[in-house]
Each structure stands twice: as C-alpha cells, then as structure tokens.
Protein backbone atom coordinates (compact mmCIF):
# COMPACT_ATOMS: atom_id res chain seq x y z
CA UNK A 1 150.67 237.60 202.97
CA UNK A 2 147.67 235.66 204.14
CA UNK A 3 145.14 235.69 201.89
CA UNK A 4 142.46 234.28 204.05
CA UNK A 5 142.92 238.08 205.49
CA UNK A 6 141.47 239.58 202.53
CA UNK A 7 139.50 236.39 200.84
CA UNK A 8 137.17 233.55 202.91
CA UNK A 9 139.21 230.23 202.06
CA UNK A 10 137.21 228.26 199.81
CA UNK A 11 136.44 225.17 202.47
CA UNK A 12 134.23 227.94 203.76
CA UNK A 13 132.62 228.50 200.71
CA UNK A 14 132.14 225.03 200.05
CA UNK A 15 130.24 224.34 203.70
CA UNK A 16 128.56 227.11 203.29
CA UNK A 17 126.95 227.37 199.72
CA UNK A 18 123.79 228.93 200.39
CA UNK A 19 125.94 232.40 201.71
CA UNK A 20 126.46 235.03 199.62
CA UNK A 21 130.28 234.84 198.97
CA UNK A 22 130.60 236.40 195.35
CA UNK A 23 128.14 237.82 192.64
CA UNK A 24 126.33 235.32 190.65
CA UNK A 25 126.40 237.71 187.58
CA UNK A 26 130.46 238.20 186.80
CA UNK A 27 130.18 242.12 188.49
CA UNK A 28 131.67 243.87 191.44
CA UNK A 29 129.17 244.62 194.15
CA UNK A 30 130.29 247.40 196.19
CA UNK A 31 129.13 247.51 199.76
CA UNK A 32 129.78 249.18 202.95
CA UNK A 33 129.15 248.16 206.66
CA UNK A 34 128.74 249.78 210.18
CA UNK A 35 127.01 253.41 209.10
CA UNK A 36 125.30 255.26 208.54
CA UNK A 37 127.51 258.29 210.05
CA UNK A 38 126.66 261.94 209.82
CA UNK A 39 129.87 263.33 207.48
CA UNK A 40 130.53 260.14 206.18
CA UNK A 41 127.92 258.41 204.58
CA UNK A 42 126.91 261.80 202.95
CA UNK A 43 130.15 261.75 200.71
CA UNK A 44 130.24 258.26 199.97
CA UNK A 45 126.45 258.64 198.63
CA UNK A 46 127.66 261.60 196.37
CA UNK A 47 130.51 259.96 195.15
CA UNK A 48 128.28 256.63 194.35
CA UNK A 49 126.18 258.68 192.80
CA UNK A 50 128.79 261.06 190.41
CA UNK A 51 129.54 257.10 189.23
CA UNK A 52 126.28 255.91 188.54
CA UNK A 53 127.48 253.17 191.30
CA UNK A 54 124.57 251.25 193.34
CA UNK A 55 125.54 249.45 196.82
CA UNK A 56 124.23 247.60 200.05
CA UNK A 57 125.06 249.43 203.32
CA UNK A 58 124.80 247.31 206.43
CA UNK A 59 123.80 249.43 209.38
CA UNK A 60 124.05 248.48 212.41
CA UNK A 61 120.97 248.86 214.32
CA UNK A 62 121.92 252.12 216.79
CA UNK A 63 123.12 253.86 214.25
CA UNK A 64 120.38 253.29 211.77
CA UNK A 65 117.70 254.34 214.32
CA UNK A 66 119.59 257.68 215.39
CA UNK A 67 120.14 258.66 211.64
CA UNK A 68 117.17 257.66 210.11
CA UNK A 69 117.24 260.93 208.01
CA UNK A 70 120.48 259.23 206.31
CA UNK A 71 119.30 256.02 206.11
CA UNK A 72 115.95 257.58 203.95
CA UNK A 73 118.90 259.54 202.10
CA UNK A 74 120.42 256.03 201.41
CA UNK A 75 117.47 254.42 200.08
CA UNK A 76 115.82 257.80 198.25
CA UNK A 77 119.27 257.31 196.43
CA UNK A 78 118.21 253.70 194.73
CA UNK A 79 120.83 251.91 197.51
CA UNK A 80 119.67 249.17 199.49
CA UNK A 81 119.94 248.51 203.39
CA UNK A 82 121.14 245.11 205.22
CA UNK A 83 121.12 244.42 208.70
CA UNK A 84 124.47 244.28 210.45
CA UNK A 85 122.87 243.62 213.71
CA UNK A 86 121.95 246.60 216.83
CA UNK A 87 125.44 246.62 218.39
CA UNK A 88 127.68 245.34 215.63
CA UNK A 89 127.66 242.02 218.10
CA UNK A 90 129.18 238.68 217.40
CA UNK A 91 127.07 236.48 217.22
CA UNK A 92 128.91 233.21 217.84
CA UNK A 93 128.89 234.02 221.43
CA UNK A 94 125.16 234.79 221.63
CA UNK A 95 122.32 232.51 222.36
CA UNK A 96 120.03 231.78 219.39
CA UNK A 97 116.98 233.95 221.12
CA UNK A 98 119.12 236.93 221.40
CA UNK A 99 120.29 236.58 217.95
CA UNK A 100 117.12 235.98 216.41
CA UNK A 101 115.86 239.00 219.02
CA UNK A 102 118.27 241.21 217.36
CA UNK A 103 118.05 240.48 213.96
CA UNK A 104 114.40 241.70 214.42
CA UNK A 105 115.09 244.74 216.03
CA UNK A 106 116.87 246.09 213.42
CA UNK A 107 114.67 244.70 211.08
CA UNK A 108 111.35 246.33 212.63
CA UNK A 109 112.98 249.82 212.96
CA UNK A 110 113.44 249.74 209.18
CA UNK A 111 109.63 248.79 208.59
CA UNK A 112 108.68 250.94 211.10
CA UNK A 113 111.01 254.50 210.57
CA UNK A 114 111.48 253.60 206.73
CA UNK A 115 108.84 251.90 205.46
CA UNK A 116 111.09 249.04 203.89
CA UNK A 117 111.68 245.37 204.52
CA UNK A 118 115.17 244.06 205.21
CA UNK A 119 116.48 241.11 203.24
CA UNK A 120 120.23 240.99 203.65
CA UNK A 121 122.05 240.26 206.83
CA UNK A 122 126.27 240.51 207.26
CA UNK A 123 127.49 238.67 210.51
CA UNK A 124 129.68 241.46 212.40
CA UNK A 125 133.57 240.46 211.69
CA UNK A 126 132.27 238.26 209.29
CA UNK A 127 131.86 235.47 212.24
CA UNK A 128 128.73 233.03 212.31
CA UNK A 129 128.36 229.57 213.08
CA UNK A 130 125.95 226.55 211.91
CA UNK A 131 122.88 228.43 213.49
CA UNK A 132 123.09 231.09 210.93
CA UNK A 133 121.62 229.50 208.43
CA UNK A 134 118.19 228.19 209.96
CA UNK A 135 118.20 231.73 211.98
CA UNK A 136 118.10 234.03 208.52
CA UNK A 137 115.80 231.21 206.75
CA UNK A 138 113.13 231.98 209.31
CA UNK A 139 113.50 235.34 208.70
CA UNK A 140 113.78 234.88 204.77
CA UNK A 141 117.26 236.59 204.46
CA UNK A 142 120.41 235.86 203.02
CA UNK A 143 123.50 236.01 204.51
CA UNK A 144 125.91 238.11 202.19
CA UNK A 145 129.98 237.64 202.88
CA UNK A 146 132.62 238.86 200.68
CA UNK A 147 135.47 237.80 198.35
CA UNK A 148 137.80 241.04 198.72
CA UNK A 149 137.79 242.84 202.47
CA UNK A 150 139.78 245.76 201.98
CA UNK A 151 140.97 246.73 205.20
CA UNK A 152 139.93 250.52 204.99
CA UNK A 153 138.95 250.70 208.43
CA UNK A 154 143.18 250.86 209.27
CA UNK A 155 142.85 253.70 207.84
CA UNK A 156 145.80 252.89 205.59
CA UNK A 157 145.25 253.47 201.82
CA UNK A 158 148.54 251.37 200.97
CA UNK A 159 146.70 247.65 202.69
CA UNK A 160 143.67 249.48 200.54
CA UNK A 161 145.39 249.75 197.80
CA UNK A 162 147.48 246.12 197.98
CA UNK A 163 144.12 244.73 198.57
CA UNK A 164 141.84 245.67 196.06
CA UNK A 165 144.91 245.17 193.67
CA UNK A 166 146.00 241.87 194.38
CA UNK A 167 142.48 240.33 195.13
CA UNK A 168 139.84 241.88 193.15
CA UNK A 169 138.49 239.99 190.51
CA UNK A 170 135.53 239.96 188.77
CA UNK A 171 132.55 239.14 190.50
CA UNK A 172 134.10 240.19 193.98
CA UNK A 173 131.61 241.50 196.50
CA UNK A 174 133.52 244.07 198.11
CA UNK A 175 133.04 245.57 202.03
CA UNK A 176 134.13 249.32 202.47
CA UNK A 177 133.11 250.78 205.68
CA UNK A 178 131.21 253.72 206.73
CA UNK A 179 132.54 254.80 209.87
CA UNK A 180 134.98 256.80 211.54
CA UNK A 181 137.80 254.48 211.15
CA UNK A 182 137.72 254.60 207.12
CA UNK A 183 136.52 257.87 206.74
CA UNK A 184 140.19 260.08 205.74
CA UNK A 185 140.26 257.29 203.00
CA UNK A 186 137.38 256.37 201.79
CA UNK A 187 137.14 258.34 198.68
CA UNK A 188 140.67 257.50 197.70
CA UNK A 189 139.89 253.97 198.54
CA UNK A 190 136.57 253.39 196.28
CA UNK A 191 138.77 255.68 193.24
CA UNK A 192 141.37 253.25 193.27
CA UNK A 193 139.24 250.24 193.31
CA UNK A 194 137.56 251.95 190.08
CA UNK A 195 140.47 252.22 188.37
CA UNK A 196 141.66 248.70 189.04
CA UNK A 197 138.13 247.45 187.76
CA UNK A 198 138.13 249.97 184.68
CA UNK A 199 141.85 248.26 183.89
CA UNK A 200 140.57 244.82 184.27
CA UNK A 201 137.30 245.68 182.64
CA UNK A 202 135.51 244.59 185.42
CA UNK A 203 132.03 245.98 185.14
CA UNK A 204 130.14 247.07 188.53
CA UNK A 205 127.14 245.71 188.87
CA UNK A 206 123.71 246.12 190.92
CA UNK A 207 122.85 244.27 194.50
CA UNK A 208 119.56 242.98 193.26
CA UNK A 209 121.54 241.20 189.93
CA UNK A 210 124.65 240.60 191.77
CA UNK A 211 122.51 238.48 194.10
CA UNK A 212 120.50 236.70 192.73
C-alpha cells in the first residue's frame, strides 16, 4: 500500500511548513469537506453532537450559498466553516486572479448570508502550488491539509476502516466528506475512527486548539 494515498509525504511537509498538516496540540481534528448536503450534513451534525465532537466543514461555495439554512445549523452548533472554493476547482490550473476571485466569493457569501468571517481554506484534491501561500496570506487564512485521508467518498467502509486503522495517530487532522459519495458510510466511518482513538487514547480535540 502507498501511504502517500492516505498521508502527505513528509518532503511536502517540510516545503511547506506554514500549512496546516497535523494538530499542534497532540489531538485528532475531525473535519469534513464538499457539503453542506440536505440529508447528510444533518446526521453527521447529530452524531458530532451525541459525542461532544467539534469539526471544520469545508463547503464549497455553491453548495454553501444554496443551503445556507445548514450552514447557520453548522455554525449555531459551535462548528466552524472553511472555504473549499465555489466549484470544488483545482486550483493549479487556474490563474492567480481567478483564484484569488474565488476564494472571495465564497468568503463574502459567508459574511454576507452568515454573518461570519472565513479563516481556513482546503485546496480541492488537496492540490496547490507555490502561489498558495502569498494568495491565503493576503487574505489572512491558513491553508489546512491532513495527515489521515480516509477514502470515505469510495464509499467502501473496509479502505475506511484500513485507513483510519493503519494511519491514525495522534494529532492526525482527519478529512471525512459530506456528500453523496460518503453518505451510506459515514456514520459507520466516524464510529470506527472513535473506537480506534478511544483504544489508542487518542483524545479529540477542538479546531481553534488543534490549530493554533
């Protein structure tokens, strides 16, 4: 198995220091990208919540902006939002206006529809290049990776499940998704991660401390 699949190599890490690629406090941060969905995001928030469990969602943009209602569930919930860009783009093939234009929109229709100011970003596919940096400085964001993808959105609890228990350690930051493609699994998926922490006794921790 590759881990690179499931865990950024560490020359990445090392070129990149000022990224997000674990928690800074020895926790698990749970997070989720691509929502919010209408059936989806609902269960995940009540299943968060039965576990006293706070998270970052990512939204992308069109889906933040046609399910605002969620989104105010999200936050009303003590959650926080990122910005996963309008169209779940890549942005390695983009020019740096139309990133930087993008970035923004989804950034305004949070100020504007939610009253709240965006300060985490997640590349789409986890792909960015040397202008990501300078890009999210102007904009005083950080960019948040991961150290344990899961590969929920196969829809295959088993990868899930050899995933989180080969790779998680403790101060993984962890992407779920909220979207169609996770959806049958999701529950199962975030149980068994649990479980594997609770073994471990890996604590879960908080975005805001994880972050720092």
């Amino acid at each position: 198995m590759n881990k690179w699949k499931y865990s950024p190599p560490f020359f990445m890490k090392y070129l990149f220091p000022e990224f997000k690629w674990s928690t800074s406090n020895s926790k698990i941060l749970i997070t989720f990208d691509d929502g919010p969905l209408p059936g989806n995001s609902e269960k995940i928030l009540k299943y968060l919540s039965e576990n006293k469990i706070k998270s970052i969602f990512f939204c992308v943009g069109n889906n933040l902006e046609e399910n605002i209602s969620l989104a105010k569930e999200i936050l009303s919930e003590g959650h926080l939002i990122g910005n996963h860009m309008p169209l779940h783009q890549i942005i390695t093939g983009m020019k740096t206006s139309e990133i930087i234009k993008n970035i923004k929109e989804v950034n305004e229709t949070a100020r504007e529809k939610l009253n709240y100011e965006i300060k985490y970003f997640r590349p789409p596919h986890g792909k960015f290049d040397l202008r990501t940096s300078k890009i999210l400085k102007e904009f005083g964001m950080t960019n948040v990776m991961w150290s344990l993808i899961t590969w929920d959105f196969r829809n295959d609890i088993k990868l899930v499940k050899n995933a989180s228990g080969r790779f998680l350690k403790q101060d993984s930051i962890v992407v779920f998704h909220d979207s169609i493609k996770s959806s049958e699994i999701i529950i199962e998926s975030l149980e068994f991660l649990l479980e594997t922490a609770e073994k471990r006794n890996y604590g879960i921790g908080v975005p805001e401390e994880c972050l720092k």
